[in-house]
Protein backbone atom coordinates (compact mmCIF):
# COMPACT_ATOMS: atom_id res chain seq x y z
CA UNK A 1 -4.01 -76.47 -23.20
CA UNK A 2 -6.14 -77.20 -20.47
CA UNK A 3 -5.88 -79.91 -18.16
CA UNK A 4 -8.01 -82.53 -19.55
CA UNK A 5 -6.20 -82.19 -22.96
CA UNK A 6 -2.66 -82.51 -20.78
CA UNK A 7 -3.84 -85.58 -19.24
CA UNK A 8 -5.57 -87.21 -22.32
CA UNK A 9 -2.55 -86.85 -24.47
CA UNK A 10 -0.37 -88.24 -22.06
CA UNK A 11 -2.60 -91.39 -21.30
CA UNK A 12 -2.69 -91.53 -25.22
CA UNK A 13 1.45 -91.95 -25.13
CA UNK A 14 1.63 -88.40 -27.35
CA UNK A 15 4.75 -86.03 -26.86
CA UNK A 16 3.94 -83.79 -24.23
CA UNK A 17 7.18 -81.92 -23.83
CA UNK A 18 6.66 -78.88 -25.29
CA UNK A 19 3.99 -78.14 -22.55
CA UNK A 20 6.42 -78.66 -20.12
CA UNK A 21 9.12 -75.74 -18.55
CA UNK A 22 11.92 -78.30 -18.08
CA UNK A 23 14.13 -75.30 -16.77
CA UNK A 24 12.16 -75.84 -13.58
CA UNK A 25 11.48 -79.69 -13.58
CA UNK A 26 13.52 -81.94 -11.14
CA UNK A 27 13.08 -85.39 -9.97
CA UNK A 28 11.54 -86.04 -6.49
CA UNK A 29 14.28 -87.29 -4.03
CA UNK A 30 16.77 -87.80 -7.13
CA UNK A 31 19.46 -85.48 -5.86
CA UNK A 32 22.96 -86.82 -5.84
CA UNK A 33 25.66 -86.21 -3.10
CA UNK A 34 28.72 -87.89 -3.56
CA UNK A 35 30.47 -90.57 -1.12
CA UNK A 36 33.30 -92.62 -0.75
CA UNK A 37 33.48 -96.29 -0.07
CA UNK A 38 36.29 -98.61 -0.23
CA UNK A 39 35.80 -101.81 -1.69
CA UNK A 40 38.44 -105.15 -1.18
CA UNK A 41 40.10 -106.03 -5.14
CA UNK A 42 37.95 -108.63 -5.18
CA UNK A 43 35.00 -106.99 -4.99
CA UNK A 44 35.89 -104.59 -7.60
CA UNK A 45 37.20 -107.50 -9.97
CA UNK A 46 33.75 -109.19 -9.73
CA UNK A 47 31.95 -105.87 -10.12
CA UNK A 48 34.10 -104.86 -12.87
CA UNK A 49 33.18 -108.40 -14.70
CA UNK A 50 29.65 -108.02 -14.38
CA UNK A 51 29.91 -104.42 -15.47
CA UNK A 52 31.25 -105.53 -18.31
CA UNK A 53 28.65 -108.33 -18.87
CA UNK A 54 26.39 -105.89 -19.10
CA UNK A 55 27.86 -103.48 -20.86
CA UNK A 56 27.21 -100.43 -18.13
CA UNK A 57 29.83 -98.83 -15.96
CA UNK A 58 30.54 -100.31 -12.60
CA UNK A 59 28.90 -97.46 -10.83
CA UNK A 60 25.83 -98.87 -12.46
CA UNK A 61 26.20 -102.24 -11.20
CA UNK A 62 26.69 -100.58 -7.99
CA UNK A 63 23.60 -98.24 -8.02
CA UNK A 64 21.23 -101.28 -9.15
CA UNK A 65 22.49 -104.17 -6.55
CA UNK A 66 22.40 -101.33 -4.02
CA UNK A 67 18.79 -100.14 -5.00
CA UNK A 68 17.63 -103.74 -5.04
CA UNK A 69 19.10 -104.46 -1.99
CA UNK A 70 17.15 -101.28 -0.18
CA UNK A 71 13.84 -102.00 -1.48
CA UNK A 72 13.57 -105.61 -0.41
CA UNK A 73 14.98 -104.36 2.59
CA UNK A 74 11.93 -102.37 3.17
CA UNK A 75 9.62 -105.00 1.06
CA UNK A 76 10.34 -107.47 3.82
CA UNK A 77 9.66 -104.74 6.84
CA UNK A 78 6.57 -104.27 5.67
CA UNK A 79 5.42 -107.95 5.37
C-alpha cells in the first residue's frame, strides 16, 4: 500500500491494522517505572470513594488527577 492509500484510509476512519507490525510499535514516552508513595487513610478513603464512583481502580483516579494536575501545571507556565 503506498503512502497516500495509508493516509487516506486512516483520515477515512478505515481499519488500518493489518498494515501495521505491532511487534515493533510502542508509545512515545509511555514507558512505566514503578514507585512508591505513601498516602495518609484519608486520602486513600476519599480516593477509594471516587474510584468507586467511577467505576475504575484507584490507581486510575490517581493517574488522571495526577496527569491533570501536570498539564495545567505547565498550561499556566506557558501563559
Amino acid at each position: 500500500m503506498k503512502t497516500e492509500e495509508f493516509d487516506k484510509a486512516f483520515d477515512d476512519g478505515s481499519d488500518i491494522t493489518p498494515f501495521l507490525d505491532l511487534n515493533k510499535a510502542r508509545r512515545i514516552k509511555q514507558q512505566h517505572k514503578r514507585v512508591n508513595v505513601d498516602f495518609p487513610l484519608w486520602m486513600i478513603d476519599s480516593l477509594d470513594k471516587e474510584a468507586t464512583r467511577l467505576g475504575v481502580s484507584r490507581q486510575s483516579v490517581i493517574k488522571v488527577w495526577l496527569g491533570e494536575r501536570i498539564q495545567q501545571h505547565f498550561l499556566e507556565k506557558t501563559i
